[in-house]
Structures are given as C-alpha cells and as structure tokens.
C-alpha atoms as a PDB file:
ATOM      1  CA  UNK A   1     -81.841  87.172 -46.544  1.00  0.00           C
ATOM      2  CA  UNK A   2     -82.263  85.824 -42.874  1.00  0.00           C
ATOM      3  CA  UNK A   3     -86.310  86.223 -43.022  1.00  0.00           C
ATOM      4  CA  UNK A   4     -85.968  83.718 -46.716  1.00  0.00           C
ATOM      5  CA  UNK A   5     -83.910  81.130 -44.710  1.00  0.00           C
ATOM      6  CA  UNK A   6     -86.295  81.532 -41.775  1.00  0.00           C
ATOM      7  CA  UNK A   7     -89.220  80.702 -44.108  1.00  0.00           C
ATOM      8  CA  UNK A   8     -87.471  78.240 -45.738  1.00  0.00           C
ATOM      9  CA  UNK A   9     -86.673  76.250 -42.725  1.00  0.00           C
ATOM     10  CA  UNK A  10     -89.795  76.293 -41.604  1.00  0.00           C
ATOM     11  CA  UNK A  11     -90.793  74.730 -44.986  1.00  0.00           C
ATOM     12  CA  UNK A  12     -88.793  71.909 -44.942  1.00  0.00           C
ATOM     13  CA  UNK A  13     -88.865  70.805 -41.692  1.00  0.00           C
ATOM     14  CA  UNK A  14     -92.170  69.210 -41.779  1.00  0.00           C
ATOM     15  CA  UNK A  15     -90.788  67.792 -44.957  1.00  0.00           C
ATOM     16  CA  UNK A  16     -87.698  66.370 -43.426  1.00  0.00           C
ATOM     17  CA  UNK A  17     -89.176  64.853 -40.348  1.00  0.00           C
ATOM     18  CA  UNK A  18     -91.660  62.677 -42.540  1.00  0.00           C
ATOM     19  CA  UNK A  19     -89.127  61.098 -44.637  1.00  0.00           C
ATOM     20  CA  UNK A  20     -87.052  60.143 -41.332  1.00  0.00           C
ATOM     21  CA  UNK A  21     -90.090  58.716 -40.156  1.00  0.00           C
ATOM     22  CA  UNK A  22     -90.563  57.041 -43.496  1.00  0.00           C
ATOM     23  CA  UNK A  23     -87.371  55.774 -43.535  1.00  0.00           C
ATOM     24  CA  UNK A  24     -87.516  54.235 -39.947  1.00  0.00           C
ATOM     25  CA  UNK A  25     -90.344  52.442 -40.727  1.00  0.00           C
ATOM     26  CA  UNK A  26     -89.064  51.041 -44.063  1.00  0.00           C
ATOM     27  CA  UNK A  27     -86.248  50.082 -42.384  1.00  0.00           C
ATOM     28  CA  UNK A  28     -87.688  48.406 -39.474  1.00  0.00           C
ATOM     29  CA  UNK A  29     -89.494  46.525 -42.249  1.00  0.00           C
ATOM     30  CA  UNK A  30     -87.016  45.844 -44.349  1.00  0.00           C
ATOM     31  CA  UNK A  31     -84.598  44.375 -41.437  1.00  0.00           C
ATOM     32  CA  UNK A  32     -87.574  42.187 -40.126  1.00  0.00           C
ATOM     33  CA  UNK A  33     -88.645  40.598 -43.840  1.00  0.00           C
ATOM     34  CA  UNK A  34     -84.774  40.062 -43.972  1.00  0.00           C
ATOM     35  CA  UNK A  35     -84.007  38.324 -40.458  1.00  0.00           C
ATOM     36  CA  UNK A  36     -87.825  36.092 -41.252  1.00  0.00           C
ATOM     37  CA  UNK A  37     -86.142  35.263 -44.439  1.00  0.00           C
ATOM     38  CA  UNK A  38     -82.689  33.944 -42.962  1.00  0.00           C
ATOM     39  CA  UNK A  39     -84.854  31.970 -40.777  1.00  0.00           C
ATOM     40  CA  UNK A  40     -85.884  30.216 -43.292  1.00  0.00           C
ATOM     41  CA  UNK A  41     -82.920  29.677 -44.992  1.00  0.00           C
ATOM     42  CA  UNK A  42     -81.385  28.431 -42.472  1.00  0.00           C
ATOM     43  CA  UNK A  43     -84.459  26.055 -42.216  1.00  0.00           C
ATOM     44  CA  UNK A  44     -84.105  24.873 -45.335  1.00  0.00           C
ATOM     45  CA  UNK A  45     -79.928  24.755 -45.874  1.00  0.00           C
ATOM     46  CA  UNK A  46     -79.100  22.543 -42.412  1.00  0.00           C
ATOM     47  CA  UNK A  47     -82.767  21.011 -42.047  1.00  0.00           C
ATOM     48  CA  UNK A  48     -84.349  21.351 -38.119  1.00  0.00           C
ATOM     49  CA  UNK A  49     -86.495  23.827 -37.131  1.00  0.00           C
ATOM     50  CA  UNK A  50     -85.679  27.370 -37.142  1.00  0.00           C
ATOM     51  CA  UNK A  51     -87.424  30.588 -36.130  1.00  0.00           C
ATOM     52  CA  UNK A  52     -88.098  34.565 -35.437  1.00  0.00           C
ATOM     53  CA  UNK A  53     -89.169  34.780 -31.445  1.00  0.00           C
ATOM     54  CA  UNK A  54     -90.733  37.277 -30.819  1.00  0.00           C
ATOM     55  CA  UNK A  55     -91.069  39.071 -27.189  1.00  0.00           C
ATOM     56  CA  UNK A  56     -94.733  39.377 -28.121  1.00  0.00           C
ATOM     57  CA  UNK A  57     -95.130  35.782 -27.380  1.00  0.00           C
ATOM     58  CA  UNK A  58     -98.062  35.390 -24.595  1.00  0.00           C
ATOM     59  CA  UNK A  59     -95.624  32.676 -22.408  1.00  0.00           C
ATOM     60  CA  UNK A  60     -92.946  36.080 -22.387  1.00  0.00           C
ATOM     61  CA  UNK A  61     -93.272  37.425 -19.109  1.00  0.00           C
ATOM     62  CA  UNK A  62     -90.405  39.678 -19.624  1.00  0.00           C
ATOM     63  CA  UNK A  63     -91.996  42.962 -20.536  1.00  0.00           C
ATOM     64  CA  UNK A  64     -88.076  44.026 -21.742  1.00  0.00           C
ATOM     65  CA  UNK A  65     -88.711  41.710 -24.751  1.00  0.00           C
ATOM     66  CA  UNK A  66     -92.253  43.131 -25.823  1.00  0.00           C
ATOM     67  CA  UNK A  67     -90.334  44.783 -29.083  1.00  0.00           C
ATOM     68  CA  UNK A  68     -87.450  42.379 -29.471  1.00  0.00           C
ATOM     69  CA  UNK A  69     -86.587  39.490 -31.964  1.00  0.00           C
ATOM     70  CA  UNK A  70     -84.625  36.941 -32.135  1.00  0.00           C
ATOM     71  CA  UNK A  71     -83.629  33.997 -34.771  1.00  0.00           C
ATOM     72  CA  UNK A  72     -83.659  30.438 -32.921  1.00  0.00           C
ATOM     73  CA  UNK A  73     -83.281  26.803 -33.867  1.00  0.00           C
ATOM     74  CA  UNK A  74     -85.476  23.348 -32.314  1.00  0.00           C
ATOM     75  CA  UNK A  75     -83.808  20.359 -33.263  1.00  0.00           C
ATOM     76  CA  UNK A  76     -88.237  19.049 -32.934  1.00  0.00           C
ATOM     77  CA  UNK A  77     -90.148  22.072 -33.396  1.00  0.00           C
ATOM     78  CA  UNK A  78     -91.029  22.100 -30.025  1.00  0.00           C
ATOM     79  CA  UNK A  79     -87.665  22.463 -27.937  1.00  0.00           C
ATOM     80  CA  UNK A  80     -86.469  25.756 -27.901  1.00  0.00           C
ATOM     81  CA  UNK A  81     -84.515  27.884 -25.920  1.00  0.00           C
ATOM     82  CA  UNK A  82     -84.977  29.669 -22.826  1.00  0.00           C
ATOM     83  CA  UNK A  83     -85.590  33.606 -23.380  1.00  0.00           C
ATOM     84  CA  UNK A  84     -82.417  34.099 -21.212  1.00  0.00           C
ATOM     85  CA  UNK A  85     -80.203  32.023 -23.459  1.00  0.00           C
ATOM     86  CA  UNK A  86     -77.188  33.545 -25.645  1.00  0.00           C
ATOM     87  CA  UNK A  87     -75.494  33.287 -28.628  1.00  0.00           C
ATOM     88  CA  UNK A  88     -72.482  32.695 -26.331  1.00  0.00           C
ATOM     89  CA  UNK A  89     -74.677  30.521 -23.798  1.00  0.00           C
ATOM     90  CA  UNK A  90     -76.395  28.050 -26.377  1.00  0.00           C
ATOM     91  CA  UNK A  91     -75.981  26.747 -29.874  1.00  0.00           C
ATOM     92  CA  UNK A  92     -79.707  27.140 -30.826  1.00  0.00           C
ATOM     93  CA  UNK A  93     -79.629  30.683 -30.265  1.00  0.00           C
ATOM     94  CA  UNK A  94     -78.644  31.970 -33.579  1.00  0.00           C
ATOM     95  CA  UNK A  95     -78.949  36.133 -32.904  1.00  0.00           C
ATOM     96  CA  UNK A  96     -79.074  37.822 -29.414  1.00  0.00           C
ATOM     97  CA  UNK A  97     -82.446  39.990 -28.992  1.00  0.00           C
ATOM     98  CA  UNK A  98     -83.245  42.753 -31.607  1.00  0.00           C
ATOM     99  CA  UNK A  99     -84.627  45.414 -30.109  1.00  0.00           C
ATOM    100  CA  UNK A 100     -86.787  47.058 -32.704  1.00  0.00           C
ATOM    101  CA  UNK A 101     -87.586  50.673 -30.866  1.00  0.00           C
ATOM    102  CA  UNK A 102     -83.448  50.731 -30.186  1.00  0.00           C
ATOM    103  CA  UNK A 103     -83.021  50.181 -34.000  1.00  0.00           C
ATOM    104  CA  UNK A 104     -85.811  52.355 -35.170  1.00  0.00           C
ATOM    105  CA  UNK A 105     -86.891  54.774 -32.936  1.00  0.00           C
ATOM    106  CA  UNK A 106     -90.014  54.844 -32.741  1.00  0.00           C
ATOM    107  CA  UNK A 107     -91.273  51.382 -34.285  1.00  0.00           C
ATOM    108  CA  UNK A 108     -92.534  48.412 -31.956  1.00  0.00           C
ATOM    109  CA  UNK A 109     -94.005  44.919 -32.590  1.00  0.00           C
ATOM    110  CA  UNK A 110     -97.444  45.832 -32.576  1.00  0.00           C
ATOM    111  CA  UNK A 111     -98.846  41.829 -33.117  1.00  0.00           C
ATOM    112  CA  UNK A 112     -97.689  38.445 -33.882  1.00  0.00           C
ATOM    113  CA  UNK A 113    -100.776  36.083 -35.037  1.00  0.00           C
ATOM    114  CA  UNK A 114    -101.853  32.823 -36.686  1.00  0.00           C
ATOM    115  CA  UNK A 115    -103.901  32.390 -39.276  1.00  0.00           C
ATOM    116  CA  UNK A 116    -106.865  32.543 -36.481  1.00  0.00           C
ATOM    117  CA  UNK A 117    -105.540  35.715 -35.373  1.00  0.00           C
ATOM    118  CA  UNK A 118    -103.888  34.040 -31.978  1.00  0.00           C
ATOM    119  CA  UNK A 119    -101.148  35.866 -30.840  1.00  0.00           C
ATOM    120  CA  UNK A 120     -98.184  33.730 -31.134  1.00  0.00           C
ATOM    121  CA  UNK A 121     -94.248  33.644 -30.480  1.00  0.00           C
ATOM    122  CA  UNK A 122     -93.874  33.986 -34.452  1.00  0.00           C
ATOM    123  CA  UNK A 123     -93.225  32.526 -37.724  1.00  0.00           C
ATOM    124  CA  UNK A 124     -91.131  28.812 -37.190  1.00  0.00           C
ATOM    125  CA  UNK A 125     -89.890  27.028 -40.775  1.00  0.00           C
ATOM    126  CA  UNK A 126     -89.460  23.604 -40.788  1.00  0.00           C
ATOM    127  CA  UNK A 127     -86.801  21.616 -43.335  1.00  0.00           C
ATOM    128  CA  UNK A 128     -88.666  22.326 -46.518  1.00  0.00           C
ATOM    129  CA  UNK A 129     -89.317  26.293 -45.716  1.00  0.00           C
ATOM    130  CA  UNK A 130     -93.135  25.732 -44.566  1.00  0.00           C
ATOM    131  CA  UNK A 131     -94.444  27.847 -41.627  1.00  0.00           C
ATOM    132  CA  UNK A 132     -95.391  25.469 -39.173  1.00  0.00           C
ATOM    133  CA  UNK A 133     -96.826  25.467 -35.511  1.00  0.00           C
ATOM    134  CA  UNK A 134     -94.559  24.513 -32.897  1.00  0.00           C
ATOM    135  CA  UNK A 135     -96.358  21.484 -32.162  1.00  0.00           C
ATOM    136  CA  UNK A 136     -95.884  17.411 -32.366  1.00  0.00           C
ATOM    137  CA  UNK A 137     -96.648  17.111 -35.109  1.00  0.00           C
ATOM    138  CA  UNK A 138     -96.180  20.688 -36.214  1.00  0.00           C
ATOM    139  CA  UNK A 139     -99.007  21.789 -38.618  1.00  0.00           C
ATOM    140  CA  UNK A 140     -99.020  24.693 -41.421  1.00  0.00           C
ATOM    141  CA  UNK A 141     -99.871  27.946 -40.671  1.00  0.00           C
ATOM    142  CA  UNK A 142    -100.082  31.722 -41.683  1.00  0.00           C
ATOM    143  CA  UNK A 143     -98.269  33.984 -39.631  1.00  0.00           C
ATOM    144  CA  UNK A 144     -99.106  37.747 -39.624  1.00  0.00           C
ATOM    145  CA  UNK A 145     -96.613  40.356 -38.045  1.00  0.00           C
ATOM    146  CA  UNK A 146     -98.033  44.152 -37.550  1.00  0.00           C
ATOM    147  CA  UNK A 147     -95.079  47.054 -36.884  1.00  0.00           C
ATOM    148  CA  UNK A 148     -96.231  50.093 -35.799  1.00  0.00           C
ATOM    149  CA  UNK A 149     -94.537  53.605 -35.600  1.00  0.00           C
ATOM    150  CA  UNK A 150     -95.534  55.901 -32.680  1.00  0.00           C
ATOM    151  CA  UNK A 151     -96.958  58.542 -35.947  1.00  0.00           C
ATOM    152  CA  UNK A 152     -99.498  55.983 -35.953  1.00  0.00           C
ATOM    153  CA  UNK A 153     -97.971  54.438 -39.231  1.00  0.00           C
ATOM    154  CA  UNK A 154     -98.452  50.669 -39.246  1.00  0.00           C
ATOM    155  CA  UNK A 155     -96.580  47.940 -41.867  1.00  0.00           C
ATOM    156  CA  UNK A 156     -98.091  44.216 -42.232  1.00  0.00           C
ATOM    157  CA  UNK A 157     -95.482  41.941 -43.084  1.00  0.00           C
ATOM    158  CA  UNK A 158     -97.139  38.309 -43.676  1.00  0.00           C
ATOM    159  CA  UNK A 159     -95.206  34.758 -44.205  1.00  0.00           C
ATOM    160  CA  UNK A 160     -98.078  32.358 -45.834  1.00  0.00           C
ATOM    161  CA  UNK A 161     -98.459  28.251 -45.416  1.00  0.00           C
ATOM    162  CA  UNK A 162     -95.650  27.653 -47.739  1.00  0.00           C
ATOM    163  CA  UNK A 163     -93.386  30.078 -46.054  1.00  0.00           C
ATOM    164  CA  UNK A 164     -93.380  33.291 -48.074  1.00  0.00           C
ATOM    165  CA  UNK A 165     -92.883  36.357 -47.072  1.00  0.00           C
ATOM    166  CA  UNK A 166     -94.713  38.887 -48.363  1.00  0.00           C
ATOM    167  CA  UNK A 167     -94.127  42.491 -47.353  1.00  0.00           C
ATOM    168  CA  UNK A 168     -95.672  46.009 -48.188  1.00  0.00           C
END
C-alpha cells in the first residue's frame, strides 16, 4: 500500500508543479491585462492622461522597480509623478507599486516596447482610450509588454494604436 502511494506521488508531482506554474503565469497575465485596462478606463471616464509605469522604464534608476507597476495620471501627457510618490503622497498616483515576482513568484517584466521596439515606461491612454506617447503633442503608438516566468515560459500581452488590449 505504501510502495502505490510512493509511486503515485511521484506521478503527480511533476503534474502538480506545472499547473502552479501555469496558474502563476495566467495570473500574472490576467492581473496585468486587467490593471492596463482600468488605465484606460479611467482615461476615458474623467478625461487626462492615465497610465501603467512600469519599473522597466530606461529613466528608472531604481533597480527595486525593475518588476513593478503602477497606474498613474498626467493632467498633459507629459507630467507625471515622481517614482517615489504615493497614493497617500500625491493625487496622480492612482495604485502604489505592484510587484509582479511578490504576486507571482516567479514572473518578472521581461520588456516594455513601442511599436519600434524602444523600451519604454509603458502603455499611456489619453481621453478617448488611444495609446499615446508621452509627448507634446502625444502621438499613437503600439505598446508591447513581454512577462516571463523563471521555467522559461513567456506571455505577450499587446495594447494596439486604438488602445486594445489584446492578450494570449
């Protein structure tokens, strides 16, 4: 009886760590898509500029933030806060920092880009939902996002022009 559970066990452990891994990185992607998405809304309900920040953004210099999110707002699309900035500190910080590996073990921001593959601070919607640069005056863009799991699992999460989000 002990030898069957052994064997079992040994079965269904390879079994069982792959769908935790699975599930982390649906997860991860799932909570992203949804935070991009309330960006947006937000964008389009009270009109501004509104945002995901990513730590991946090249002016970060705070290697801390190299996984973490966060939503913001720019009254111009090119005023936004400082990285150290709070919910509690400043009205156009919407959500403190997400880390994504304390969420989802295992899962990091692997890339933010443009359209031109430039690594960027991450999607911004302006007033009618379009992702735009933040720029004066801000111009449409593509904005690619890349999660990666340390299995070596990757998810592609892209927000298009008209401010989309598409996800796997």
């Amino acid at each position: 009886m002990m030898a069957m559970l052994a064997v079992l066990a040994s079965v269904s452990m390879p079994i069982f760590a792959a769908t935790l891994q699975g599930s982390r990185v649906n997860g991860a992607v799932i909570q992203l898509d949804s935070d991009i998405r309330s960006a947006r809304a937000l964008a389009l309900s009270k009109g501004g500029f509104y945002g995901l920040h990513s730590g991946r953004d090249p002016d970060i210099a705070d290697p801390a933030l190299l996984h973490s999110y966060r939503i913001e707002y720019s009254p111009d699309g090119v005023t936004w806060p400082a990285t150290t900035a709070t919910t509690g500190s400043s009205t156009a910080v919407i959500t403190d920092w997400q880390n994504l590996p304390t969420q989802f073990t295992g899962m990091t921001v692997q890339s933010v880009v443009d359209g031109a593959a430039n690594p960027i601070g991450g999607p911004i919607f302006n007033s009618i939902g379009a992702s735009v640069t933040p720029s004066t005056p801000p111009v449409i863009r593509s904005v690619t996002m890349t999660l990666a799991h340390s299995s070596g699992a990757t998810k592609v999460i892209q927000i298009n022009p008209a401010g989309n989000v598409k996800r796997p």
